[in-house]
N, C-alpha and C. Protein backbone atom coordinates (compact mmCIF):
# COMPACT_ATOMS: atom_id res chain seq x y z
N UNK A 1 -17.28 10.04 -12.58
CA UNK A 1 -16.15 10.90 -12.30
C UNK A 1 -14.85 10.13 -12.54
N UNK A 2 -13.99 10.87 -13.35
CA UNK A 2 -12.97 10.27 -13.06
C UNK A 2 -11.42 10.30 -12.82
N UNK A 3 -10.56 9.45 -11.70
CA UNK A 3 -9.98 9.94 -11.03
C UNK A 3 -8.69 9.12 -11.42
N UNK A 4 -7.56 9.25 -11.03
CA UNK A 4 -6.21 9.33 -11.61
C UNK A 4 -5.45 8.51 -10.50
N UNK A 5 -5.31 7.27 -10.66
CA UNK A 5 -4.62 6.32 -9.84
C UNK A 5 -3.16 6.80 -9.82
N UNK A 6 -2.30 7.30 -9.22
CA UNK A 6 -0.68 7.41 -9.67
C UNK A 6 0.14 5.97 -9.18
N UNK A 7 0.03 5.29 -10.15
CA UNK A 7 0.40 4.24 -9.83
C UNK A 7 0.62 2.96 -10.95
N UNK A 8 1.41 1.81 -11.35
CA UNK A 8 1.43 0.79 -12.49
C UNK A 8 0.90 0.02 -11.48
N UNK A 9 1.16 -0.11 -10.35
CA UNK A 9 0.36 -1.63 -9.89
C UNK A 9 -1.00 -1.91 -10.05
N UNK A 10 -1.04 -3.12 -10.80
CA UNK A 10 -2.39 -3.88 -11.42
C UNK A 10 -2.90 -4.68 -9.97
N UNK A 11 -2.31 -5.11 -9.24
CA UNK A 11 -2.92 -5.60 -7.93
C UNK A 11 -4.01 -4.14 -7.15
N UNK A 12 -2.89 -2.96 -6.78
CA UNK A 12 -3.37 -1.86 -6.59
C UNK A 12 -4.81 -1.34 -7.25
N UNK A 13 -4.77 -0.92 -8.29
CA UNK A 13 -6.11 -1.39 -9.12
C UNK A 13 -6.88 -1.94 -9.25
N UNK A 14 -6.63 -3.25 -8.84
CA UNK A 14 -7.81 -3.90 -8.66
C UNK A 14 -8.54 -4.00 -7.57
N UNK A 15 -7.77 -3.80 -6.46
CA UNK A 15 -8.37 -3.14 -4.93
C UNK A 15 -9.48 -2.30 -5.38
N UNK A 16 -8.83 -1.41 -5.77
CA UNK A 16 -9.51 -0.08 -5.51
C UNK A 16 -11.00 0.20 -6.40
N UNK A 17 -10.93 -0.92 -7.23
CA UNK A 17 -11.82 -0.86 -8.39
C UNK A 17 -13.24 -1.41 -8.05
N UNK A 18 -12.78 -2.48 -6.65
CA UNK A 18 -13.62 -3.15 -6.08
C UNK A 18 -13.96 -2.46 -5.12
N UNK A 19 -13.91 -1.49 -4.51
CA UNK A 19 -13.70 -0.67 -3.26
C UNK A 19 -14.89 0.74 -3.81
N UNK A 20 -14.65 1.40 -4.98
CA UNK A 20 -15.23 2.68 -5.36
C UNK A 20 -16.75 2.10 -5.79
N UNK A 21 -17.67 3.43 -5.58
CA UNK A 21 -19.06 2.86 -5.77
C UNK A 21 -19.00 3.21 -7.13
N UNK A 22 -20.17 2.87 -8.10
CA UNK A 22 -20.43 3.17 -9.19
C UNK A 22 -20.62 4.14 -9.91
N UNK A 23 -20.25 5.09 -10.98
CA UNK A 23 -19.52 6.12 -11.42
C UNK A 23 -18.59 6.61 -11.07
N UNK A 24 -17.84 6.08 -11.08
CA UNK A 24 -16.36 6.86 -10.45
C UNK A 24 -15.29 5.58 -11.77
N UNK A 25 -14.50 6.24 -12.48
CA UNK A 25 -13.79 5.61 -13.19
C UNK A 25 -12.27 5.94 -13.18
N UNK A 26 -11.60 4.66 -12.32
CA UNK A 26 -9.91 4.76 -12.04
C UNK A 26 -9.13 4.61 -13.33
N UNK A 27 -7.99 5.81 -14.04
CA UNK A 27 -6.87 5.65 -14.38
C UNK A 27 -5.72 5.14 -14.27
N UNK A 28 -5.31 4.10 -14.19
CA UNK A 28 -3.71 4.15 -13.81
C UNK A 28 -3.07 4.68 -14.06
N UNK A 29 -1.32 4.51 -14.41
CA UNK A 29 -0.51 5.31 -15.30
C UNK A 29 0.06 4.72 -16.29
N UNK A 30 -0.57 3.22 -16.50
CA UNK A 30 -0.27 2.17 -17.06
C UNK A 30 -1.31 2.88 -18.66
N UNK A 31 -2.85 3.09 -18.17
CA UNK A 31 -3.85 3.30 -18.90
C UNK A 31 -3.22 4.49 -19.59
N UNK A 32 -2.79 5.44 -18.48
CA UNK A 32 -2.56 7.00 -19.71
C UNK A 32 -1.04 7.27 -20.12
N UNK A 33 0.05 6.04 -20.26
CA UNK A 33 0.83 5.77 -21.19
C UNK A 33 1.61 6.71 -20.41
N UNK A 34 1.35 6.66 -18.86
CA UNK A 34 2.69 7.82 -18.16
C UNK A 34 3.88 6.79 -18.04
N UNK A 35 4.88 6.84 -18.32
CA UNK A 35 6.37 5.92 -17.90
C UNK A 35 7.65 7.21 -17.39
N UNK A 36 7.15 8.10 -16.96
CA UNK A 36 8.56 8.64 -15.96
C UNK A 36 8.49 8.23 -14.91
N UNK A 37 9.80 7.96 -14.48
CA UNK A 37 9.83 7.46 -13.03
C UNK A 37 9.70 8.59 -12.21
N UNK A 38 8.57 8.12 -11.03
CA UNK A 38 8.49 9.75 -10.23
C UNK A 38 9.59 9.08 -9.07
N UNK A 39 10.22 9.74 -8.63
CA UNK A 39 11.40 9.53 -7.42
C UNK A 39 10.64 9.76 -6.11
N UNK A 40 10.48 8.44 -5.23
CA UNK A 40 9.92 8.58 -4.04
C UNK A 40 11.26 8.82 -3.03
N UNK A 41 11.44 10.40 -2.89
CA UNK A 41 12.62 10.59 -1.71
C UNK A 41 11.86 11.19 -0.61
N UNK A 42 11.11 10.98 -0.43
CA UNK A 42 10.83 11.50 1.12
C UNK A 42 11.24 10.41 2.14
N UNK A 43 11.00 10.61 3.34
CA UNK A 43 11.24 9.95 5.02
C UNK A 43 10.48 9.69 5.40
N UNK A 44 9.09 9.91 4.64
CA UNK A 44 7.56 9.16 5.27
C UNK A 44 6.70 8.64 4.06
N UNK A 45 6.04 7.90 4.92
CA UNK A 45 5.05 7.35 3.62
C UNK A 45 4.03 8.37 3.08
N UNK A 46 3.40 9.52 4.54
CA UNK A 46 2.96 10.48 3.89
C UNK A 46 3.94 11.55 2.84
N UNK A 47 4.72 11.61 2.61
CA UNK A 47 6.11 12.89 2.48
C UNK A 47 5.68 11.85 0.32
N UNK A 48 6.16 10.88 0.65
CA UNK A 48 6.14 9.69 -1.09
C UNK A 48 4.80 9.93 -1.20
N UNK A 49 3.65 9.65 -0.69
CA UNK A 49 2.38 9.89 -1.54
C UNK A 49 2.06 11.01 -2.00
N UNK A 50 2.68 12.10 -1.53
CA UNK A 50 2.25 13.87 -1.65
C UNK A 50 3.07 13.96 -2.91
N UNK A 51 4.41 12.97 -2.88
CA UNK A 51 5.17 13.60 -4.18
C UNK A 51 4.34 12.70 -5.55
N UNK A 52 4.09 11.75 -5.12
CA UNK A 52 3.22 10.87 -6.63
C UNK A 52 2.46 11.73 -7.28
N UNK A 53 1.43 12.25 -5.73
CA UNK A 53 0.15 13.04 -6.47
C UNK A 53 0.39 14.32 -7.13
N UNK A 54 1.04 14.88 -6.09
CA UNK A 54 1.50 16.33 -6.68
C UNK A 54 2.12 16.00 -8.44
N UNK A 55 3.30 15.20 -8.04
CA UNK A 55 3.73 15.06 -10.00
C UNK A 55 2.19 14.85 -10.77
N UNK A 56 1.87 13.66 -10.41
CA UNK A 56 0.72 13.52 -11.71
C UNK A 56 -0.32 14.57 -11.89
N UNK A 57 -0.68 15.32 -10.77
CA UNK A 57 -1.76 16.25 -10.94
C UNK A 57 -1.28 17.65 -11.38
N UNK A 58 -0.05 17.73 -11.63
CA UNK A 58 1.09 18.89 -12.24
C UNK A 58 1.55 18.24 -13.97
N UNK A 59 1.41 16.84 -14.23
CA UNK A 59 1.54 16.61 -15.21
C UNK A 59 -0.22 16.64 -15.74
N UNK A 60 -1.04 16.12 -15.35
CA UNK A 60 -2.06 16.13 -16.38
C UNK A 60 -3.53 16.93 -16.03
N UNK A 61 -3.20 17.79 -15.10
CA UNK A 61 -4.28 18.58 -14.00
C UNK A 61 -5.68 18.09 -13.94
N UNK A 62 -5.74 16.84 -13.50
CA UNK A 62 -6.73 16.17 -13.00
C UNK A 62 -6.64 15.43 -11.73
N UNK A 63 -7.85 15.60 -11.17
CA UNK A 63 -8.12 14.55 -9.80
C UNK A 63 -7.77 13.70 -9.81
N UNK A 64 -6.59 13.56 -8.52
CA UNK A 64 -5.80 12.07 -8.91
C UNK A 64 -5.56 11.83 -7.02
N UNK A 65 -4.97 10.51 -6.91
CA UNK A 65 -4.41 10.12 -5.79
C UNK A 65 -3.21 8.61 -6.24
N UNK A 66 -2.33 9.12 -4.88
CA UNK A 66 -1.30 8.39 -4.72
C UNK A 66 -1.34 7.47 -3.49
N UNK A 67 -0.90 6.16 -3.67
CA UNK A 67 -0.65 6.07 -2.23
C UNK A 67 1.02 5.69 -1.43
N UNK A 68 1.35 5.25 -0.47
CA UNK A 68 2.20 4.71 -0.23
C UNK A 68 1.92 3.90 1.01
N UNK A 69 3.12 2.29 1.28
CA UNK A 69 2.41 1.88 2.26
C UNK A 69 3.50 0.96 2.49
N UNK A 70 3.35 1.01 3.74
CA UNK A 70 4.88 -0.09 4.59
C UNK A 70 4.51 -0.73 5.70
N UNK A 71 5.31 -1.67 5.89
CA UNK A 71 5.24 -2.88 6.62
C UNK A 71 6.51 -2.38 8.36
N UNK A 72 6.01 -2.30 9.19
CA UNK A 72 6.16 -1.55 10.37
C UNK A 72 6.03 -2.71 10.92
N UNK A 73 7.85 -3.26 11.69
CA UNK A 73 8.05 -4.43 12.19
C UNK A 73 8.20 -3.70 13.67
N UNK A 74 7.87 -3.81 14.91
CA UNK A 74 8.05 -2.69 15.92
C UNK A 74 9.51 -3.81 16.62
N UNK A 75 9.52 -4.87 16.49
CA UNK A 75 11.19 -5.18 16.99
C UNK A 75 11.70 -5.01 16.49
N UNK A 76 11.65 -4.36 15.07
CA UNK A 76 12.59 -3.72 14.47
C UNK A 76 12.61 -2.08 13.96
N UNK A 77 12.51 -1.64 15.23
CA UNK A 77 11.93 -0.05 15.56
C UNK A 77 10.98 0.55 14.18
N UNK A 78 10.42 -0.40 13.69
CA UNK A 78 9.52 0.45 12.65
C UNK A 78 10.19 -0.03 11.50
N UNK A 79 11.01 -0.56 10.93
CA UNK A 79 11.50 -0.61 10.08
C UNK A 79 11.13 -2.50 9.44
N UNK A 80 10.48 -1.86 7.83
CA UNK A 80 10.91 -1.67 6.73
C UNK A 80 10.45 0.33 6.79
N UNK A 81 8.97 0.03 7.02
CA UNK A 81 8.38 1.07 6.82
C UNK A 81 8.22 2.03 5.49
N UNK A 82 8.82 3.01 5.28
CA UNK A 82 8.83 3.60 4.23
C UNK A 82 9.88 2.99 2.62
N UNK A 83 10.78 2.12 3.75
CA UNK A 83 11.47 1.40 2.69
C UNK A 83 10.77 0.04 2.30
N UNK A 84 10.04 0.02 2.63
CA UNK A 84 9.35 -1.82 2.42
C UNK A 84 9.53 -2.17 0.68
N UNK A 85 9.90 -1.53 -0.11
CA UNK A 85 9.56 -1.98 -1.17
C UNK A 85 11.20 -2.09 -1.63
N UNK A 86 12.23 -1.64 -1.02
CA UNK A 86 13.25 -1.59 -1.28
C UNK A 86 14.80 -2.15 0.17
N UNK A 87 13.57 -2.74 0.73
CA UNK A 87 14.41 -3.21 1.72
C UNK A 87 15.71 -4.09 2.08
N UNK A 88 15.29 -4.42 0.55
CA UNK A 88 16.61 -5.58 0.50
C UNK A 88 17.04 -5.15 -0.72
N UNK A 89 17.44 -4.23 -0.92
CA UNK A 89 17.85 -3.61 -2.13
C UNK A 89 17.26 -2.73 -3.44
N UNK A 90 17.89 -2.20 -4.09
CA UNK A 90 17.17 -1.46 -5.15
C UNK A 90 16.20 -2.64 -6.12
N UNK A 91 16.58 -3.41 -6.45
CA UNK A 91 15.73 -4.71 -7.29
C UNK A 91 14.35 -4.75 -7.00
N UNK A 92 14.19 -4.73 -5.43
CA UNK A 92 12.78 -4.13 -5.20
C UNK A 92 12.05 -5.91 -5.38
N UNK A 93 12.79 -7.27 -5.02
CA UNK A 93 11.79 -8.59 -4.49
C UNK A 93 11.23 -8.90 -3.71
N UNK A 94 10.06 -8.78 -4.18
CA UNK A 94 9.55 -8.93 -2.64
C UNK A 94 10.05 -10.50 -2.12
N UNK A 95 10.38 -11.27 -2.59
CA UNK A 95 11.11 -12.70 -2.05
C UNK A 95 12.46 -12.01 -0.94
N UNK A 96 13.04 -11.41 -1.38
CA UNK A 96 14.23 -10.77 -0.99
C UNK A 96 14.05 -10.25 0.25
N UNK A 97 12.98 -9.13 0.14
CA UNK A 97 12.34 -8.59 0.89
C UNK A 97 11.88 -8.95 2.38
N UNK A 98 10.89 -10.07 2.11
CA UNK A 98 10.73 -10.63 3.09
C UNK A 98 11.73 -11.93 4.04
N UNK A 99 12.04 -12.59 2.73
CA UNK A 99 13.56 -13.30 3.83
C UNK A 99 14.27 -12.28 4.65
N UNK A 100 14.70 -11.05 4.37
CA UNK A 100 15.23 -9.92 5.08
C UNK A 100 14.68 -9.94 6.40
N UNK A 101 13.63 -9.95 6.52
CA UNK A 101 12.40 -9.58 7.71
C UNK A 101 12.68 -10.98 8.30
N UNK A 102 12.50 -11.77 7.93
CA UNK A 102 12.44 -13.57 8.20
C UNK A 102 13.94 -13.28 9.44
N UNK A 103 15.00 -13.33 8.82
CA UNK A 103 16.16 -13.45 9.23
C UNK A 103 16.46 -12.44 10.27
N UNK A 104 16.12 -11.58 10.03
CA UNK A 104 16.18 -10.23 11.33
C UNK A 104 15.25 -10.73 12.33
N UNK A 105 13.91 -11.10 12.48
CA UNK A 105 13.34 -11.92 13.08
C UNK A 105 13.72 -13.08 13.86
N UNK A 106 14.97 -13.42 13.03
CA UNK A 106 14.97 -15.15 13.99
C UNK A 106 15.54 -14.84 15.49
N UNK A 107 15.14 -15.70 16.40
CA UNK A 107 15.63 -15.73 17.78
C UNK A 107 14.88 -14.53 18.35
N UNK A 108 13.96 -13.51 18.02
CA UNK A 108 13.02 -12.79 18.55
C UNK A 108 11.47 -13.21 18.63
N UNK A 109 10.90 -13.21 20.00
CA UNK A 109 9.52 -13.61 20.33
C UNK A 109 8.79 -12.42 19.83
N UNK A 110 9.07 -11.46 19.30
CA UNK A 110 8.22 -10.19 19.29
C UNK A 110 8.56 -9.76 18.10
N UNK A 111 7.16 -10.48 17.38
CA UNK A 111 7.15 -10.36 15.65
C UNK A 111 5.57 -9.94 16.03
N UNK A 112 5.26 -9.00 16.54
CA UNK A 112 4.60 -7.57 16.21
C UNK A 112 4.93 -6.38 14.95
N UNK A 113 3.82 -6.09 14.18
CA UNK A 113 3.75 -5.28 12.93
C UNK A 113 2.56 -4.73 12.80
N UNK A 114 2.78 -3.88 12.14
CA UNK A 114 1.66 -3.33 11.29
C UNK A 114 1.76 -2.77 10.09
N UNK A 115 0.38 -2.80 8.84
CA UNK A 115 0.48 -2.40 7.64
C UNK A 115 0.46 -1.28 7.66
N UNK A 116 0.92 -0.09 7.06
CA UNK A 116 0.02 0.83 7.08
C UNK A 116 -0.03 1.72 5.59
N UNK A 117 -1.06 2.07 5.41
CA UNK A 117 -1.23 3.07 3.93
C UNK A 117 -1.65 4.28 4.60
N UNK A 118 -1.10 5.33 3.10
CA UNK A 118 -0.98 6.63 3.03
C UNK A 118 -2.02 6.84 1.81
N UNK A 119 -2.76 7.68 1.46
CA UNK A 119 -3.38 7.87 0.30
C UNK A 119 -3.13 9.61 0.27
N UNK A 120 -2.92 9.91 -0.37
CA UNK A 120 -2.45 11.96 -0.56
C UNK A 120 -3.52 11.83 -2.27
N UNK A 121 -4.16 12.68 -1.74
CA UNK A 121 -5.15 12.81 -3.10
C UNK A 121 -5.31 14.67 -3.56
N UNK A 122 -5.14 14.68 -4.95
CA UNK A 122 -5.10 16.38 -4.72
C UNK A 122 -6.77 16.30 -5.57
N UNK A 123 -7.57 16.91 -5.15
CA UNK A 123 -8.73 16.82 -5.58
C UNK A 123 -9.50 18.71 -5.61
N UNK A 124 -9.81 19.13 -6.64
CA UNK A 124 -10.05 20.13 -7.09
C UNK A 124 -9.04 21.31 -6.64
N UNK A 125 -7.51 20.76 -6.88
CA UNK A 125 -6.64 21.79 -6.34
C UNK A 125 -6.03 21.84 -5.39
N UNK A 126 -6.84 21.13 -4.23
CA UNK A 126 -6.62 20.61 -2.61
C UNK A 126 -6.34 20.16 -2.30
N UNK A 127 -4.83 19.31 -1.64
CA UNK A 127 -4.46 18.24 -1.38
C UNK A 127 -5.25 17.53 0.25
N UNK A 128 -5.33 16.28 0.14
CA UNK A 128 -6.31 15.41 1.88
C UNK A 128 -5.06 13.92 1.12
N UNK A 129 -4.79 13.84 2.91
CA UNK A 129 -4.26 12.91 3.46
C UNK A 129 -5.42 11.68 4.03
N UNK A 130 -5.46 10.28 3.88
CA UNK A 130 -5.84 9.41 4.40
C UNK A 130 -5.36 8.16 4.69
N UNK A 131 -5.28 7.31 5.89
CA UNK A 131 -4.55 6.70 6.47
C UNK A 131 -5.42 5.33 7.14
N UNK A 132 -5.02 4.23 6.46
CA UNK A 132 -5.16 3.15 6.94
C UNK A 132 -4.57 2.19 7.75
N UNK A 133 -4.50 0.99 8.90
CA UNK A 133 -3.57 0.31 9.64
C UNK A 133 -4.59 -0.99 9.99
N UNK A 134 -3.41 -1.74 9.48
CA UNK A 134 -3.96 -3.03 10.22
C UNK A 134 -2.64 -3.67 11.19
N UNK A 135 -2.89 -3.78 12.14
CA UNK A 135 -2.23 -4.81 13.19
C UNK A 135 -1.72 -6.13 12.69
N UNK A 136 -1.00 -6.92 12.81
CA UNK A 136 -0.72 -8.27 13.53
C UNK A 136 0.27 -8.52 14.09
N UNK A 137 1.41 -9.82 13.10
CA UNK A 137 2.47 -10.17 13.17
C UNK A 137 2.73 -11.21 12.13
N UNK A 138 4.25 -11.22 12.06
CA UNK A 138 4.74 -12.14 11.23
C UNK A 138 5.31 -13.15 11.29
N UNK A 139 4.64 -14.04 10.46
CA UNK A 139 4.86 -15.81 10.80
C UNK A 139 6.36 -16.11 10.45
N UNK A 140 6.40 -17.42 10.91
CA UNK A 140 7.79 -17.87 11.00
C UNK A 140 8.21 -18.32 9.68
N UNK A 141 7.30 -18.51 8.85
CA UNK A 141 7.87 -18.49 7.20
C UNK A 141 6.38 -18.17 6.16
N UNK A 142 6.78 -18.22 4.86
CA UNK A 142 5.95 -17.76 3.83
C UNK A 142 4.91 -17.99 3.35
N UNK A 143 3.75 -17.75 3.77
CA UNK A 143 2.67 -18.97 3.51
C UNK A 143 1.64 -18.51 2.84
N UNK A 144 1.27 -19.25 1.41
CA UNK A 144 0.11 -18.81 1.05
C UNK A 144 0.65 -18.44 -0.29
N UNK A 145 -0.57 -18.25 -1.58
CA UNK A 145 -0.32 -18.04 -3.02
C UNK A 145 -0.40 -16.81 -3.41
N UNK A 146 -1.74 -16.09 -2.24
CA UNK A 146 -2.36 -14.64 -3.17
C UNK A 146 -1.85 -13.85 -2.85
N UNK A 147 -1.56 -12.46 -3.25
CA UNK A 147 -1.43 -11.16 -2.69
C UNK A 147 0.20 -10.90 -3.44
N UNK A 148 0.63 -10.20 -2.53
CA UNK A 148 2.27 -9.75 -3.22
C UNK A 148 3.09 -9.05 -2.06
N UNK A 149 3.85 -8.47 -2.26
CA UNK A 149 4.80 -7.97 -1.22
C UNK A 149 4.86 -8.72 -0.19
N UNK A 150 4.65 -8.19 1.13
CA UNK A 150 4.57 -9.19 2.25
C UNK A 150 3.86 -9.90 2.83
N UNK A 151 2.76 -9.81 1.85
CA UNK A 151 1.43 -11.00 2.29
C UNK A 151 1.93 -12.44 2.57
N UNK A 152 3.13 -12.66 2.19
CA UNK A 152 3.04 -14.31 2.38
C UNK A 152 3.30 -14.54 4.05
N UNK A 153 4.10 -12.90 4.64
CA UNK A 153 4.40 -13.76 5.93
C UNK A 153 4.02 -12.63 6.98
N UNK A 154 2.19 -11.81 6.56
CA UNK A 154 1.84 -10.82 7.66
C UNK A 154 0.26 -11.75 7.71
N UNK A 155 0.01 -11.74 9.54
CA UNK A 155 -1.17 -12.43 10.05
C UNK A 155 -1.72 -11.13 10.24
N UNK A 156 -2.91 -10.97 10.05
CA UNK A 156 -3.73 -9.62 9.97
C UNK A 156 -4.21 -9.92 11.95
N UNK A 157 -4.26 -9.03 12.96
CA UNK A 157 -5.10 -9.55 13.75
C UNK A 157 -6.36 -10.20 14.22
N UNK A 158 -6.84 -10.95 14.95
CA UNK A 158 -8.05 -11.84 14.77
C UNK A 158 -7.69 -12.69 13.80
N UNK A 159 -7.00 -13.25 12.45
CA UNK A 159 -6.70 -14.27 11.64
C UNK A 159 -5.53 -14.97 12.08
N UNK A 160 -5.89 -16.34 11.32
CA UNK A 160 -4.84 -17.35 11.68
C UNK A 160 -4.12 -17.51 10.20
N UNK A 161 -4.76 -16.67 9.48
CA UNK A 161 -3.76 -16.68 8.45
C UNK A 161 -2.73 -15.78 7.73
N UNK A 162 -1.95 -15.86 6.49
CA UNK A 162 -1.66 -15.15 5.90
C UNK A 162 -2.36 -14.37 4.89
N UNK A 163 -1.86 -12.95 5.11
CA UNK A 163 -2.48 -12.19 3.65
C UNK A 163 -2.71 -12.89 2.47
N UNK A 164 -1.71 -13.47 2.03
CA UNK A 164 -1.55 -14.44 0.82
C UNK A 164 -2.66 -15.71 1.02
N UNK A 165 -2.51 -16.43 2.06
CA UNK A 165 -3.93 -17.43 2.18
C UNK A 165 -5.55 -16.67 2.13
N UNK A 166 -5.46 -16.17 2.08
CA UNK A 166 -7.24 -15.07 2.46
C UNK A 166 -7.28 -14.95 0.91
N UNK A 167 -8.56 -14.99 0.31
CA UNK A 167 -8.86 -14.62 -1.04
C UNK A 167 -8.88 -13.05 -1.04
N UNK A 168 -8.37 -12.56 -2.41
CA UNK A 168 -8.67 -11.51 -2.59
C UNK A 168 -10.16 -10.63 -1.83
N UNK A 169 -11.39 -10.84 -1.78
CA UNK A 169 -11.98 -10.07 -1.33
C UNK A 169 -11.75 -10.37 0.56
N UNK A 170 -12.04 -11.10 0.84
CA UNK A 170 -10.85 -11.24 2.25
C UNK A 170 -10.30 -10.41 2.91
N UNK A 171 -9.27 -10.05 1.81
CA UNK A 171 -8.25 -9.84 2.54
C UNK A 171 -8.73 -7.89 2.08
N UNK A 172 -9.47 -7.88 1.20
CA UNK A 172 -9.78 -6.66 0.91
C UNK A 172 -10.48 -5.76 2.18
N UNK A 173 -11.32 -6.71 3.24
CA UNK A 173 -12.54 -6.18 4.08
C UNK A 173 -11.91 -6.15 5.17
N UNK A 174 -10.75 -6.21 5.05
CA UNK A 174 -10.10 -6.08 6.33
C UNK A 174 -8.35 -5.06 6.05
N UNK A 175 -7.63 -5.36 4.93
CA UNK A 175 -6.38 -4.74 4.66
C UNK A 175 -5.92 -3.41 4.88
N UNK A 176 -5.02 -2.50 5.23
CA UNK A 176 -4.94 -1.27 5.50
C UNK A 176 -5.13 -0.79 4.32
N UNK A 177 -4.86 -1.03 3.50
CA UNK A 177 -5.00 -0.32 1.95
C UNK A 177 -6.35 -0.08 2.00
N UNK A 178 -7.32 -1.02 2.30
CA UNK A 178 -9.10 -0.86 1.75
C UNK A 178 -9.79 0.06 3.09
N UNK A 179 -8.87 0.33 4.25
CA UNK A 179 -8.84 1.16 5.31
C UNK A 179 -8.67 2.77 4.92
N UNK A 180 -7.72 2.82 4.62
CA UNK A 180 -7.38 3.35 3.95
C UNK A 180 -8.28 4.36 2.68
N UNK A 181 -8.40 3.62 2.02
CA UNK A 181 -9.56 3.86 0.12
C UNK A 181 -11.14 3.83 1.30
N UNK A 182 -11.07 3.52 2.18
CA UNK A 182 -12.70 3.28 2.65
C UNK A 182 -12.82 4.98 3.05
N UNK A 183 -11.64 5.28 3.39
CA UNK A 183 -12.10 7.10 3.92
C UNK A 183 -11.90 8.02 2.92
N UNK A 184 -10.71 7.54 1.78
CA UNK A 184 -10.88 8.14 0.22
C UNK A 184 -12.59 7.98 0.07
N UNK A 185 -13.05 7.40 0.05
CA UNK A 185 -14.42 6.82 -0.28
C UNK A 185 -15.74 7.56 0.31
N UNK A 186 -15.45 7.70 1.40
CA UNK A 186 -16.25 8.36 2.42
C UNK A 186 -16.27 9.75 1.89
N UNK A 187 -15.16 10.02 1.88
CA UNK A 187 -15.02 11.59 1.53
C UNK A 187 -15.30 11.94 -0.16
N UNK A 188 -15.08 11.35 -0.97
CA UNK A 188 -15.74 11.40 -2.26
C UNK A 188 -17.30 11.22 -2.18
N UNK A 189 -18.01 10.72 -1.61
CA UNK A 189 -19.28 10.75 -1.40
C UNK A 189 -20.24 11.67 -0.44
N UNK A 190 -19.18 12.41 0.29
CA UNK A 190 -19.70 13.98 1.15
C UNK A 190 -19.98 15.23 0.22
C-alpha cells in the first residue's frame, strides 16, 4: 500500500520507514517532486497537520498523512510548542532555536517539557488524528551528535541522556514521533 508522507524531512522518513510493517510504501514530497510551500497557520499542532494533509490529499487524491510536533517547555507556559520550528525566527535553526530555550531557561529549576506529535492522516476520504508524548526535561546545554531540532538539549524520561546521544533506533522506541506512527500503525493494520 502506498501512502503519502506530506513532508521533505529525510530524518522524518526515515523514522517512519523503520516503524511501518512490510508492504506499505512511504512517499515524501521530496519523491513526488511536490515544492509548494503549504502555509502552516493554524494555533495547534493538530489545526498544521490537518492543513498538510488536507493540501496533499486535495493535490494528488491519495492516502496520505501529515504530521506536526513541538517542544512544550511548561516554565515556559507551553511554549515553543506549535512554534518550535520557528522560535527564534523565520530562518527556522534549530541552533538558534534551542539557545532561545537555553537562555529563557537560565536561573529556572523547572526545565520540565514535553515532545509532542500530531499525525492527521486523511485515509480513504476520512480524516484520524493521532497523538504521541514523551516527558522529560532540558539539560543545561547541547549534548550529543544525532537527531535534529531539539534533540541536543531534551532528556527523554527514565534517560540520562540526550535525544542526540541515543542512536537512532533508541531514540526511535521511545520518541513521541514513533508514539505517535505506533497508533498510525495500529490502525493501518485493523
Amino acid at each position: 500500500m502506498e501512502l503519502i508522507f506530506a513532508t521533505h524531512n529525510e530524518n522524518k522518513v526515515k523514522e517512519i520507514n523503520k516503524l511501518l510493517p512490510p508492504g506499505y510504501l512511504v512517499k515524501s514530497l521530496t519523491d513526488l517532486k511536490y515544492d509548494a510551500k503549504i502555509e502552516e497557520s493554524g494555533s495547534t499542532l493538530e489545526e498544521n497537520a490537518l492543513i498538510k494533509a488536507r493540501t496533499i490529499f486535495n493535490a494528488f487524491k491519495e492516502n496520505c498523512f501529515a504530521d506536526d510536533s513541538g517542544l512544550e517547555v511548561y516554565a515556559l507556559g507551553g511554549k515553543p510548542g506549535v512554534y518550535s520550528a520557528r522560535y527564534a525566527g523565520n530562518q527556522k535553526k534549530s541552533e538558534d532555536n534551542t539557545n532561545k530555550i537555553l537562555h529563557e531557561l537560565q536561573g529556572l529549576n523547572n526545565r520540565e517539557a514535553q515532545f509532542r506529535t500530531v499525525i492527521a492522516m486523511v485515509y480513504n476520504k476520512t480524516e484520524y488524528l493521532f497523538e504521541g508524548i514523551i516527558k522529560g526535561k532540558i539539560s543545561e546545554t547541547p549534548l550529543g551528535q544525532n537527531g535534529f531540532g531539539y534533540d541536543p538539549i531534551f532528556i527523554p524520561e527514565k534517560e540520562t541522556l540526550t535525544f542526540s546521544q541515543l542512536t537512532l533506533s533508541e531514540k526511535i522506541k521511545i520518541s513521541h514521533r514513533s508514539r505517535a506512527f505506533q497508533k498510525l500503525v495500529e490502525f493501518l493494520k485493523s
